[in-house]
PDB file of N, CA and C in Angstrom:
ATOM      1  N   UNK A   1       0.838  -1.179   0.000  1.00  0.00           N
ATOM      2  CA  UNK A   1       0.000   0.000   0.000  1.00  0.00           C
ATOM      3  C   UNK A   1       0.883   1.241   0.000  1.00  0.00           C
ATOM      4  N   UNK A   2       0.275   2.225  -0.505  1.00  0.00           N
ATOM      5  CA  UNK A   2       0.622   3.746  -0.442  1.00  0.00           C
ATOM      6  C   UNK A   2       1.049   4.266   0.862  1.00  0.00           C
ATOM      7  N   UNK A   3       2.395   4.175   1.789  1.00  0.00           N
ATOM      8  CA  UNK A   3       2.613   5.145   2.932  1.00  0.00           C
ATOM      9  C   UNK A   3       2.745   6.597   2.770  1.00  0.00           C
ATOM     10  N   UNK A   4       2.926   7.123   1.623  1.00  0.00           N
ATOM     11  CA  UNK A   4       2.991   8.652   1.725  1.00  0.00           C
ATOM     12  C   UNK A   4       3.051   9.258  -0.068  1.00  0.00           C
ATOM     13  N   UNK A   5       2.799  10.215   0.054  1.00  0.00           N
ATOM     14  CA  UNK A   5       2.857  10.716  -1.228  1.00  0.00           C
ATOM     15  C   UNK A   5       3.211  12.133  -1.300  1.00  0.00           C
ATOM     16  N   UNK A   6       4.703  12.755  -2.087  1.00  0.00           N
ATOM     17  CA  UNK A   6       4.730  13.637  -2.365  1.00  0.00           C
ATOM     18  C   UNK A   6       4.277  14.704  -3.484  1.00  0.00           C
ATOM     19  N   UNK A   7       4.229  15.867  -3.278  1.00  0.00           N
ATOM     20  CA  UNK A   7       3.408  16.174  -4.396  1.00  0.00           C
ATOM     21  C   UNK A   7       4.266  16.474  -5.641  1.00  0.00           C
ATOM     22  N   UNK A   8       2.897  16.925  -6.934  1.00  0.00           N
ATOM     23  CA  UNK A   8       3.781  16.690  -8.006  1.00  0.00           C
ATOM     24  C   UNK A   8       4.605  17.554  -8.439  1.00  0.00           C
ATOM     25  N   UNK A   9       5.781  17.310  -9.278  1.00  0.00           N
ATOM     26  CA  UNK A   9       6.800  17.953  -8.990  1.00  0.00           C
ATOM     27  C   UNK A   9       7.587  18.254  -8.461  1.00  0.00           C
ATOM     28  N   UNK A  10       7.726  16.976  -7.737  1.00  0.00           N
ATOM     29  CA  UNK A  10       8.683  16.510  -6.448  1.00  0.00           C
ATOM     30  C   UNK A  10       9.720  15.369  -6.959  1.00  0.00           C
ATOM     31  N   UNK A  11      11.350  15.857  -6.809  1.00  0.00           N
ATOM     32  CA  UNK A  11      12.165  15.532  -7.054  1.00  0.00           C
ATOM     33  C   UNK A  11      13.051  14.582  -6.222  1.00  0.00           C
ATOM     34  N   UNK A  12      12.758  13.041  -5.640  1.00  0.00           N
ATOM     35  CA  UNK A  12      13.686  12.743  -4.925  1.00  0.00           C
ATOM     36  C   UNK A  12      15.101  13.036  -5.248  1.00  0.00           C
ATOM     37  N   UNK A  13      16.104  13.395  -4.439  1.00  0.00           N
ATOM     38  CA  UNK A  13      17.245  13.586  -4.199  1.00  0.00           C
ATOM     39  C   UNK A  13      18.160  12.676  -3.309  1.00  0.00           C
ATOM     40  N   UNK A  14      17.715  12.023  -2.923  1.00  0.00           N
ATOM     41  CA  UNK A  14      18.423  10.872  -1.869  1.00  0.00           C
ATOM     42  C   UNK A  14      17.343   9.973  -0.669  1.00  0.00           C
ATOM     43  N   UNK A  15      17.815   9.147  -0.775  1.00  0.00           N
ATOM     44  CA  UNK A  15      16.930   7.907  -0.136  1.00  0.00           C
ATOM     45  C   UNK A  15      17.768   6.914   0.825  1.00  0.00           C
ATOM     46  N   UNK A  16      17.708   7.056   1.868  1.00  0.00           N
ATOM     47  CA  UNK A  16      18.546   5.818   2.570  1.00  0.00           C
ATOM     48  C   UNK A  16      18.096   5.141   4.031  1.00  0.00           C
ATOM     49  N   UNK A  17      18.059   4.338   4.047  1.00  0.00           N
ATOM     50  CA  UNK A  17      17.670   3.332   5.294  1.00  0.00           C
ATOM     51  C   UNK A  17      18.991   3.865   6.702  1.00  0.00           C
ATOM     52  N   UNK A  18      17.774   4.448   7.776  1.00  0.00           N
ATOM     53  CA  UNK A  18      19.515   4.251   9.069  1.00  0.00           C
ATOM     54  C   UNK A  18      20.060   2.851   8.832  1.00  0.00           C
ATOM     55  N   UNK A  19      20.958   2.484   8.782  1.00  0.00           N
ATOM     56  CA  UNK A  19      22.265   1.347   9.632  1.00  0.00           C
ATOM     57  C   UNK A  19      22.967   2.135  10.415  1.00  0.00           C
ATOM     58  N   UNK A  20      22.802   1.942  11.384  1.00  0.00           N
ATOM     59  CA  UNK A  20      24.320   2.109  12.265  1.00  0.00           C
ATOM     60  C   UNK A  20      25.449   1.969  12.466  1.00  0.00           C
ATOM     61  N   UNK A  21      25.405   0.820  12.108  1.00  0.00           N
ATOM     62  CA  UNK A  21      27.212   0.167  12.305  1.00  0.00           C
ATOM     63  C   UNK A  21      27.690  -0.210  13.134  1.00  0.00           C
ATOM     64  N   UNK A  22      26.506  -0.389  14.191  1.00  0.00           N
ATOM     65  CA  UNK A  22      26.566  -1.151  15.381  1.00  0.00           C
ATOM     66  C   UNK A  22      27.513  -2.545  15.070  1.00  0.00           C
ATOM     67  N   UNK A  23      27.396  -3.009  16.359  1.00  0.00           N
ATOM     68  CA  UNK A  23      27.560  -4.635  16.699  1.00  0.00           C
ATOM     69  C   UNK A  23      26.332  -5.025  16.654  1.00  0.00           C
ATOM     70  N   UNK A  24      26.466  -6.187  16.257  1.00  0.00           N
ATOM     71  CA  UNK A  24      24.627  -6.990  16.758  1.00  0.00           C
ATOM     72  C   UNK A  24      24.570  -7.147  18.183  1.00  0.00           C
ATOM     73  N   UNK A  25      25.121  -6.859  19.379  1.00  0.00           N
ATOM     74  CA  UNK A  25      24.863  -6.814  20.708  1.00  0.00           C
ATOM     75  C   UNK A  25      24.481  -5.337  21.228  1.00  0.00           C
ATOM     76  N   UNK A  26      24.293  -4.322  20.357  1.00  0.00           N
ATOM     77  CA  UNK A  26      24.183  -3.002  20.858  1.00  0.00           C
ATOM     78  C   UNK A  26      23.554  -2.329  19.780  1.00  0.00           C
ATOM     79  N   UNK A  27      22.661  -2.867  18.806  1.00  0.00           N
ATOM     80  CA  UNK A  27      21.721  -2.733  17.909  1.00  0.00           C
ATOM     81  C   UNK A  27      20.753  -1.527  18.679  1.00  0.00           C
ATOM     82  N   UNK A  28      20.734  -0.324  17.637  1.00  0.00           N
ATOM     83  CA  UNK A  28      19.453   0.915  18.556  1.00  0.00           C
ATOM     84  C   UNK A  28      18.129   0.047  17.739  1.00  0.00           C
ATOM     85  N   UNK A  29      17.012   0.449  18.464  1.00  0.00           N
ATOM     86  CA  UNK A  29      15.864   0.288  18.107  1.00  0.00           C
ATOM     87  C   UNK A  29      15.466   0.824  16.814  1.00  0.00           C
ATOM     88  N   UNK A  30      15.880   1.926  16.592  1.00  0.00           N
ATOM     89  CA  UNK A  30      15.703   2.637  15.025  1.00  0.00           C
ATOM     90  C   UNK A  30      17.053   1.879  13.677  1.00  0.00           C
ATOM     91  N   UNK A  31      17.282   0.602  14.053  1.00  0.00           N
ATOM     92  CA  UNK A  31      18.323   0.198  13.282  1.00  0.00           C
ATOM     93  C   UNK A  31      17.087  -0.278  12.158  1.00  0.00           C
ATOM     94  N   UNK A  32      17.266   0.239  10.655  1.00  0.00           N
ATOM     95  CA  UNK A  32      16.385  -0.524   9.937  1.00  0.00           C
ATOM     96  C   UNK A  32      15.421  -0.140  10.018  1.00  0.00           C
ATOM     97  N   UNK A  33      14.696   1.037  10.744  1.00  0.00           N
ATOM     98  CA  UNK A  33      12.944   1.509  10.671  1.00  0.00           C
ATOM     99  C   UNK A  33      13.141   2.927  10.974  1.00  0.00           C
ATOM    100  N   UNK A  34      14.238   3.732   9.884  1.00  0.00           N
ATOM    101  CA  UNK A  34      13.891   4.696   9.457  1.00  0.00           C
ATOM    102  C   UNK A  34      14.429   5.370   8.069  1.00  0.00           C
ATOM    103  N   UNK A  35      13.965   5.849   7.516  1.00  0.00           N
ATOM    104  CA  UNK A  35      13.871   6.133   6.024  1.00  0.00           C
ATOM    105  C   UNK A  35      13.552   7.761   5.910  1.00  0.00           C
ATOM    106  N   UNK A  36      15.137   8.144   5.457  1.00  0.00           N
ATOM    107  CA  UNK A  36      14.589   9.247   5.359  1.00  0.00           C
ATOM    108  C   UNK A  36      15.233   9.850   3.929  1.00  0.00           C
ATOM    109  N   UNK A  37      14.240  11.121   3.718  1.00  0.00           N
ATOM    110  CA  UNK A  37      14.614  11.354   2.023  1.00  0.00           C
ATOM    111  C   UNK A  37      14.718  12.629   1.613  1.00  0.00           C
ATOM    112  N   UNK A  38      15.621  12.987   1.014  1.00  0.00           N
ATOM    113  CA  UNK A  38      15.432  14.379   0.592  1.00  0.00           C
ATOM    114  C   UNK A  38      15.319  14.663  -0.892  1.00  0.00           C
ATOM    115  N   UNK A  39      14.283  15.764  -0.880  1.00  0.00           N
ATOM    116  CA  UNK A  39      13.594  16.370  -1.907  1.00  0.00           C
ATOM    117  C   UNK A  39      13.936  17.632  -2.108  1.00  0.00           C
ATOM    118  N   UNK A  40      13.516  17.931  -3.872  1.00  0.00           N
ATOM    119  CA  UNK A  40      13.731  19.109  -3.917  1.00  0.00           C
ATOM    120  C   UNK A  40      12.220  19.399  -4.641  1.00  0.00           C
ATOM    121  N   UNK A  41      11.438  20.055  -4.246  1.00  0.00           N
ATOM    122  CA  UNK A  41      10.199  20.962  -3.868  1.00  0.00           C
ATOM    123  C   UNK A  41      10.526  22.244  -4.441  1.00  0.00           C
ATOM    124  N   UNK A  42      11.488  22.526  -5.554  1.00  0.00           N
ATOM    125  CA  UNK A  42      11.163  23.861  -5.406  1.00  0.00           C
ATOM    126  C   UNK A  42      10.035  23.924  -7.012  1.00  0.00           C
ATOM    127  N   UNK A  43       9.556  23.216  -7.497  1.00  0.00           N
ATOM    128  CA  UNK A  43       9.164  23.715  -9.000  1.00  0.00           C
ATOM    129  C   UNK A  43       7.230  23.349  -7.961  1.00  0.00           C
ATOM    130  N   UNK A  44       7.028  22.824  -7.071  1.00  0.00           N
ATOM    131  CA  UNK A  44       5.613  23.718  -6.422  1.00  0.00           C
ATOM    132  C   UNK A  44       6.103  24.554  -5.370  1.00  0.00           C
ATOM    133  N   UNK A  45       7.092  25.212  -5.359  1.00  0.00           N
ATOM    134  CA  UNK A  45       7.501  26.273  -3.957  1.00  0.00           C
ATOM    135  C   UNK A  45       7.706  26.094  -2.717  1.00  0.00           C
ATOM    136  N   UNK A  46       8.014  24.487  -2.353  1.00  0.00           N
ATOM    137  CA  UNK A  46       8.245  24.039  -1.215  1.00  0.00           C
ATOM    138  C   UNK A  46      10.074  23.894  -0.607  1.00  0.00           C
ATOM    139  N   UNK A  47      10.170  24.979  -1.551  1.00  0.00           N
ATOM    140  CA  UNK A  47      11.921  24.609  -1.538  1.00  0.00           C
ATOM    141  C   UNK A  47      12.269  22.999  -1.371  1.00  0.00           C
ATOM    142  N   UNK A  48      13.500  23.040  -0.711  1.00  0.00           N
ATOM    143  CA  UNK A  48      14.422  21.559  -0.292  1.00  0.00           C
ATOM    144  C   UNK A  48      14.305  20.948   1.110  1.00  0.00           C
ATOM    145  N   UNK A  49      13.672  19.755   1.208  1.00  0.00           N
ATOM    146  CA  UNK A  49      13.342  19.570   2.222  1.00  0.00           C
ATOM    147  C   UNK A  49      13.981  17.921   2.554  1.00  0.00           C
ATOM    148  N   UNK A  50      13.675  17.904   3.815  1.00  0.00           N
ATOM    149  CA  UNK A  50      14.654  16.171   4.359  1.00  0.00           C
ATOM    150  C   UNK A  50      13.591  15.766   5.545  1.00  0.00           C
ATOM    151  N   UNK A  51      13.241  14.209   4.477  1.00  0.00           N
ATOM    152  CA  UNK A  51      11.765  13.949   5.778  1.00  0.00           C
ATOM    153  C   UNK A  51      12.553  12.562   6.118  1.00  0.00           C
ATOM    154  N   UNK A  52      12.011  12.559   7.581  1.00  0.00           N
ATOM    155  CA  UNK A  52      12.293  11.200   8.271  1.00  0.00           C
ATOM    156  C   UNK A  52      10.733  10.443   8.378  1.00  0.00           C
ATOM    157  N   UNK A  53      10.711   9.020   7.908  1.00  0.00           N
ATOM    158  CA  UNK A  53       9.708   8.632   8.191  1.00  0.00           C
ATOM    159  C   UNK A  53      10.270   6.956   9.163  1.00  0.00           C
ATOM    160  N   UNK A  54       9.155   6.536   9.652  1.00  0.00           N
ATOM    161  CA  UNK A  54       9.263   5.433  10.657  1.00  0.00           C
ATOM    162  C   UNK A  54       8.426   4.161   9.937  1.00  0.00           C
ATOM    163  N   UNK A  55       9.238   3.306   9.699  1.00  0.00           N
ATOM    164  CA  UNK A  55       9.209   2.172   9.275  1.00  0.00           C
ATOM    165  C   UNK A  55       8.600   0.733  10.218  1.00  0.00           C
ATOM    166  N   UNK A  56       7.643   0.373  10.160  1.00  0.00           N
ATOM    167  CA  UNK A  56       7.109  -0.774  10.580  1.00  0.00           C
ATOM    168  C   UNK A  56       7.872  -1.953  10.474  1.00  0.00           C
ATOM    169  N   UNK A  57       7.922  -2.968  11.279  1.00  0.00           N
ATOM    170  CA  UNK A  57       8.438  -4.222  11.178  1.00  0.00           C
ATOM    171  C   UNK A  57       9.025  -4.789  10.247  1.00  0.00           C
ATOM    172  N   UNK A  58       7.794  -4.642   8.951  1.00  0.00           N
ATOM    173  CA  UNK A  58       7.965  -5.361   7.989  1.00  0.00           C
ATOM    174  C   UNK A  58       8.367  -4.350   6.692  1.00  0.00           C
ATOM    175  N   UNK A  59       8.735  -3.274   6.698  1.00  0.00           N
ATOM    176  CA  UNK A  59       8.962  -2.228   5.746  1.00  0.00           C
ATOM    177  C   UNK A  59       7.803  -1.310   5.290  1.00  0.00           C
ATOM    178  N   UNK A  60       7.344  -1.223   6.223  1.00  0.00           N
ATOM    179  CA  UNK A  60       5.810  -0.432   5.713  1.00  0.00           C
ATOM    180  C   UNK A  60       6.368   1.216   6.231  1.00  0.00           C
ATOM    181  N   UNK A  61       6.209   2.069   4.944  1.00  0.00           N
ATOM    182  CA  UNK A  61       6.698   3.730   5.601  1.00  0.00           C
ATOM    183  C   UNK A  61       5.020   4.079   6.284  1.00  0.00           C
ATOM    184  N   UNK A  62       5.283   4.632   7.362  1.00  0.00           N
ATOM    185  CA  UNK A  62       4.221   5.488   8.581  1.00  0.00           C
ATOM    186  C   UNK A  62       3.630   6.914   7.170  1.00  0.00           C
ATOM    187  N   UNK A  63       2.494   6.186   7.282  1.00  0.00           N
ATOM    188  CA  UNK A  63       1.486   7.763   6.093  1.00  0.00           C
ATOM    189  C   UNK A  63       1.935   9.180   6.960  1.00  0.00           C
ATOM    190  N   UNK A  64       2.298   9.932   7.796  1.00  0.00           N
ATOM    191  CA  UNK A  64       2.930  10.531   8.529  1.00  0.00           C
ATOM    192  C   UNK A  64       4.289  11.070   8.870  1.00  0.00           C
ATOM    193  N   UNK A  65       4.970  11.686   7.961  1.00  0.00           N
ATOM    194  CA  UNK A  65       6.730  11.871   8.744  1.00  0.00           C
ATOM    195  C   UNK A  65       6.492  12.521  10.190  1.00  0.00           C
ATOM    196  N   UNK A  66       7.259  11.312  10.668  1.00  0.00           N
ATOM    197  CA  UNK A  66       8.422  11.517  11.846  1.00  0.00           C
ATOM    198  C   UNK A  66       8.517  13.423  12.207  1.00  0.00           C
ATOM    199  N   UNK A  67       9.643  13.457  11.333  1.00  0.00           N
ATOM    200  CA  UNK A  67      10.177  14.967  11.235  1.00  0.00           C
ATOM    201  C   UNK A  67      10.333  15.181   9.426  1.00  0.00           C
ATOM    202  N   UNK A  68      10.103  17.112   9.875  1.00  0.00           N
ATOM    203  CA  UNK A  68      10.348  17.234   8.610  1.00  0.00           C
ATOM    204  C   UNK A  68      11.130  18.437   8.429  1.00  0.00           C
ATOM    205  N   UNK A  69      12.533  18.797   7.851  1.00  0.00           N
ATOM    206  CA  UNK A  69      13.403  19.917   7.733  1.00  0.00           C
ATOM    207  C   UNK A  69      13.150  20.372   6.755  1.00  0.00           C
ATOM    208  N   UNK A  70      12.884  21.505   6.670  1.00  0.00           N
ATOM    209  CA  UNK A  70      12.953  22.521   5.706  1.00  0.00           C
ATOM    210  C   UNK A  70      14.245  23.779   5.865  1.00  0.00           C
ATOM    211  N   UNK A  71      14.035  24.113   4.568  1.00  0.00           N
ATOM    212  CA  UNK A  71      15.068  25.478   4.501  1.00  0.00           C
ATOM    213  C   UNK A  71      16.833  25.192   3.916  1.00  0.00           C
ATOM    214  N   UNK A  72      16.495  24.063   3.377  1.00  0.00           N
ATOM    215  CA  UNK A  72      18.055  23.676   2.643  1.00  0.00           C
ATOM    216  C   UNK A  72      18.467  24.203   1.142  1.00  0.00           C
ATOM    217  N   UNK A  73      19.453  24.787   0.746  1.00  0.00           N
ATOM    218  CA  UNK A  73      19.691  24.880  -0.411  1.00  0.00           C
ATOM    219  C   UNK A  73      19.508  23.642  -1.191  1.00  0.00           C
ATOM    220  N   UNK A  74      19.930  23.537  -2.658  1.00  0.00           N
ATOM    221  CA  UNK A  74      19.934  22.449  -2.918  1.00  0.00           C
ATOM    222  C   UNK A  74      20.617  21.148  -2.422  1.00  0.00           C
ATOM    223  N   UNK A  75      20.045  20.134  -2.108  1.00  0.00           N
ATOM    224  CA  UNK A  75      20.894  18.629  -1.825  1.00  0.00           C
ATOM    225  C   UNK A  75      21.209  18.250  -2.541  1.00  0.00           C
ATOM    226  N   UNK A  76      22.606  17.424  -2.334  1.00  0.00           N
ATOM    227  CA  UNK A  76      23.247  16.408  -2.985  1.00  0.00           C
ATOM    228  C   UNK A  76      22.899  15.144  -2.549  1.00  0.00           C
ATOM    229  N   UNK A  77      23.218  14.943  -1.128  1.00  0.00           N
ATOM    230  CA  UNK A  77      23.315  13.741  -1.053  1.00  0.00           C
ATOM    231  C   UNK A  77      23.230  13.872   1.169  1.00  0.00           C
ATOM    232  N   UNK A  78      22.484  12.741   1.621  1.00  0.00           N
ATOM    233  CA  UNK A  78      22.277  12.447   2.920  1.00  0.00           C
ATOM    234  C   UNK A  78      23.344  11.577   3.557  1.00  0.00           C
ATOM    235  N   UNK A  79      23.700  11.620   4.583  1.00  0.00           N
ATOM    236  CA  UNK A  79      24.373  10.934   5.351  1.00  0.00           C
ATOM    237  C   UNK A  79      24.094  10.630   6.557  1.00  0.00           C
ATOM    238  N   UNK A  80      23.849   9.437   7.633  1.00  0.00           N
ATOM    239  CA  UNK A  80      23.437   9.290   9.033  1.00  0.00           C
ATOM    240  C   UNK A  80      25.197   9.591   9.266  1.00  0.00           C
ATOM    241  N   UNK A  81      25.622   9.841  10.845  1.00  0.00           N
ATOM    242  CA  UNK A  81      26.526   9.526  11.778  1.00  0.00           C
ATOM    243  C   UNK A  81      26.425   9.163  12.934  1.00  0.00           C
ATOM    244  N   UNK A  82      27.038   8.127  13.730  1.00  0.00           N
ATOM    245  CA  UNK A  82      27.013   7.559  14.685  1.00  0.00           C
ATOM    246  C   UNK A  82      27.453   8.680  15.700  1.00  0.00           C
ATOM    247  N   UNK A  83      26.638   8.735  17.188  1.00  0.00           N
ATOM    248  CA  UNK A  83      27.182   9.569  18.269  1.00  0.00           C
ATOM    249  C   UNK A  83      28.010   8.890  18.845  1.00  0.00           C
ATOM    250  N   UNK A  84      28.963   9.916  19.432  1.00  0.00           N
ATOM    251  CA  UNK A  84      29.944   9.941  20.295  1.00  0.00           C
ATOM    252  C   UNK A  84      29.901   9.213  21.329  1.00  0.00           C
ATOM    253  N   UNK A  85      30.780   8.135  21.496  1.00  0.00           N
ATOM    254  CA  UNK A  85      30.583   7.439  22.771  1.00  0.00           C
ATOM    255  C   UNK A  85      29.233   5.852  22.891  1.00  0.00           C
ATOM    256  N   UNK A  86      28.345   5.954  21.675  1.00  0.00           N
ATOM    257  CA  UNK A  86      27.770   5.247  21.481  1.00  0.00           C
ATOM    258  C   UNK A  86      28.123   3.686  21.003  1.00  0.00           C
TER     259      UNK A  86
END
């Protein structure tokens, strides 16, 4: 089924699943159930934006983002990083 839909004239720009890079003994809960993507929105006036959405068990994206950033020049490209000490 349909989890979300951007509107038209919406340019994905990058797509990637968190991994961490954990160990499998210290696996976060968000390892694998989040998906986040950035767009470029500007040809309906939504400028460049980077949505996080939350992923179900089985790969199902949440009809709902998580979070949503606005106010980016154009994107290239997304990257997660692991915290400090984690």
């Amino acid at each position: 089924h349909q989890g979300y839909s951007f509107p038209t004239g919406t340019i994905i720009k990058a797509m990637k699943v968190f991994k961490s890079g954990y160990n499998p003994t210290s696996v976060p809960s968000t390892e694998s159930r989040v998906l986040v993507v950035a767009t470029d929105e500007t040809a309906n006036g939504n400028g460049n934006n980077v949505y996080f959405f939350n992923l179900s068990n089985v790969g199902e994206i949440n009809s709902t983002p998580a979070n949503v950033y606005t106010g980016f020049d154009k994107i290239v490209d997304i990257a997660f990083k692991k915290g400090l000490g984690l």
